[in-house]
Protein backbone atom coordinates (compact mmCIF):
# COMPACT_ATOMS: atom_id res chain seq x y z
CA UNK A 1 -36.56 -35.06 -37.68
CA UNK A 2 -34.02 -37.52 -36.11
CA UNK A 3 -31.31 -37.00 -39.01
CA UNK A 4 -31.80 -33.09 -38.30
CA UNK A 5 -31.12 -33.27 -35.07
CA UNK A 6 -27.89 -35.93 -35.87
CA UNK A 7 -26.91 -33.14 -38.08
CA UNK A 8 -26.90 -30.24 -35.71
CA UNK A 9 -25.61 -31.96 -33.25
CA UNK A 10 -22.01 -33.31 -35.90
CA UNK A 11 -22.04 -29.73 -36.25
CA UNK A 12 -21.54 -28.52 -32.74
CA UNK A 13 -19.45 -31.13 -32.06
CA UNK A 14 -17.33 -29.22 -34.41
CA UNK A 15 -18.61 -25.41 -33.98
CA UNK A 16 -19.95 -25.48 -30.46
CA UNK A 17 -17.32 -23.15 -29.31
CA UNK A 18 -18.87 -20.54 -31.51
CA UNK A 19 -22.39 -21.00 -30.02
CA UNK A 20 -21.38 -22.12 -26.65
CA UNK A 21 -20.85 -19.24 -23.93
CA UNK A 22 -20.24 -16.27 -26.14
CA UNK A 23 -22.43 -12.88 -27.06
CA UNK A 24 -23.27 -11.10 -29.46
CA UNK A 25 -20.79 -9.09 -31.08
CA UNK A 26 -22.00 -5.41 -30.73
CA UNK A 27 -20.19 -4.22 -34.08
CA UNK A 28 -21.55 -6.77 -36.05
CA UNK A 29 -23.54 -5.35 -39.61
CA UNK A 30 -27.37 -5.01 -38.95
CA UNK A 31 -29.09 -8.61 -39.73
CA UNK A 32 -31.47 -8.73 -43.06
CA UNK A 33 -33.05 -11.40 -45.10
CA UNK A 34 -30.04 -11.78 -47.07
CA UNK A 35 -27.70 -12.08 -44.35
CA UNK A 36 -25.46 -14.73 -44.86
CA UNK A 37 -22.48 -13.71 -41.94
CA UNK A 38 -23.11 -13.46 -38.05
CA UNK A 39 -21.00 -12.92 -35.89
CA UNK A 40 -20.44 -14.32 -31.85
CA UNK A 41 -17.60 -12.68 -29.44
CA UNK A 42 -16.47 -14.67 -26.16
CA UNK A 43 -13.78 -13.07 -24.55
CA UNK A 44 -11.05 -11.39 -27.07
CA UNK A 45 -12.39 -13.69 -29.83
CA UNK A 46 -15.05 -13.09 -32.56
CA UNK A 47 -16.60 -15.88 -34.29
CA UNK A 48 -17.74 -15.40 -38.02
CA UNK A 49 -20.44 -17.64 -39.18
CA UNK A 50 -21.12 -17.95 -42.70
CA UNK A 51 -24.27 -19.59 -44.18
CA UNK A 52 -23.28 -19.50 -47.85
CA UNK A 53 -19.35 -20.65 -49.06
CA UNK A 54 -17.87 -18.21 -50.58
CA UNK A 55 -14.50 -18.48 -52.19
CA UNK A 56 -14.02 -14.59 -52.52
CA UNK A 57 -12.01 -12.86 -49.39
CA UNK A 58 -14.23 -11.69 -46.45
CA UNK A 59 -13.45 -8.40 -44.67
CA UNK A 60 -14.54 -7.34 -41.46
CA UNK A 61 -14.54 -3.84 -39.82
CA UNK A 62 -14.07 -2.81 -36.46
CA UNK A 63 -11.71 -5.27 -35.13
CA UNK A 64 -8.15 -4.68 -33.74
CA UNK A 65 -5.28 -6.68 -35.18
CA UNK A 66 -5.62 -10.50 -34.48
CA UNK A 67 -3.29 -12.75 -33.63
CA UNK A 68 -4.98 -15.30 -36.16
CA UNK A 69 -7.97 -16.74 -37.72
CA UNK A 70 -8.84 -20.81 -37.28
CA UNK A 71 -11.47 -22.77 -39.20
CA UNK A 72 -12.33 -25.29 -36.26
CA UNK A 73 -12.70 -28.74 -37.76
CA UNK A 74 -9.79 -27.84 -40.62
CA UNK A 75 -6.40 -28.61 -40.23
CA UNK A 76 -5.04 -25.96 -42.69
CA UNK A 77 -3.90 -22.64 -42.09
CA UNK A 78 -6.44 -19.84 -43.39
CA UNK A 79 -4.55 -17.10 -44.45
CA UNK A 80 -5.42 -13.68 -43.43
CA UNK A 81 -4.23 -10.16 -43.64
CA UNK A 82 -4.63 -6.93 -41.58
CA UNK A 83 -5.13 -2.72 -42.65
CA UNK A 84 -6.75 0.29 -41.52
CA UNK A 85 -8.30 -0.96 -39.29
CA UNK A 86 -9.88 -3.49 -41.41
CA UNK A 87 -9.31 -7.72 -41.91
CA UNK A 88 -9.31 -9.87 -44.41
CA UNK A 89 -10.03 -13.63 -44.43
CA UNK A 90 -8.95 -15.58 -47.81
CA UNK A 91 -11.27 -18.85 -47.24
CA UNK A 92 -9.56 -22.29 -47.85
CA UNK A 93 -10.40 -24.22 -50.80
CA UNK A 94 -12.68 -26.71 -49.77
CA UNK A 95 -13.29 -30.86 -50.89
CA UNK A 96 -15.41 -33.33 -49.96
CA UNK A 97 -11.90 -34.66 -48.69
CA UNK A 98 -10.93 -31.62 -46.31
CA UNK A 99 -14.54 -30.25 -45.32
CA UNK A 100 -15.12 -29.86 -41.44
CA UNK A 101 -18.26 -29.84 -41.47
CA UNK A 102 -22.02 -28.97 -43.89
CA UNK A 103 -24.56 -26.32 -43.71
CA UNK A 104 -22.76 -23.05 -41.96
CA UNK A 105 -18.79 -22.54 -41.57
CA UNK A 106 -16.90 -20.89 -39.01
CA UNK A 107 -13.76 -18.59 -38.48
CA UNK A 108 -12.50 -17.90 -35.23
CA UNK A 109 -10.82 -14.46 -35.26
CA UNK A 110 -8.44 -14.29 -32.12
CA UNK A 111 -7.34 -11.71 -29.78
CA UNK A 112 -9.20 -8.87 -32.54
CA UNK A 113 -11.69 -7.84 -29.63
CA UNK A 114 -9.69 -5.46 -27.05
């Protein structure tokens, strides 16, 4: 129980911004037992959360053009692009070296919400 709660609390230290003072995004797709994205909104941001790596691009509906998407706890850029109305996230390849954190990953999406 004690290393659990060590390991949630490394990964706020690193995430908390996506848990921390935001709502839930109204938009987001309808939560099932396969769900592996959720999404958080504070402000003009939107946070995605994934639960599974995936090294495919993500795309997410419903959001306005964003000034750019950050991976807290990563210090490379995560490329991104923009169309009809819909975005596209091209995840970073990940090491052991370079990871910010285990468990569940994070993109912050800003300005898309307006």
């Amino acid at each position: 129980m004690q290393q659990r709660l060590l390991d949630i609390g490394n990964w706020l230290k690193v995430n908390g911004e996506a848990i921390y003072g935001t709502r839930k995004w109204e938009k987001a797709p309808a939560v099932t037992n396969e769900t592996t994205q959720f999404f958080t909104r504070k402000g003009n941001d939107l946070y995605l959360i994934i639960t599974k790596w995936q090294d495919k691009p993500i795309t997410i509906s419903g959001v306005s053009n964003p000034s750019g998407v950050e991976m807290p706890g990563y210090t490379g850029k995560i490329k991104f692009s923009f169309s009809a109305g819909r975005l596209t996230i091209i995840p970073p390849v990940i090491t052991p070296a370079n990871m910010p954190c285990s468990y569940a990953w994070v993109f912050r999406i800003r300005n898309c919400l307006r």
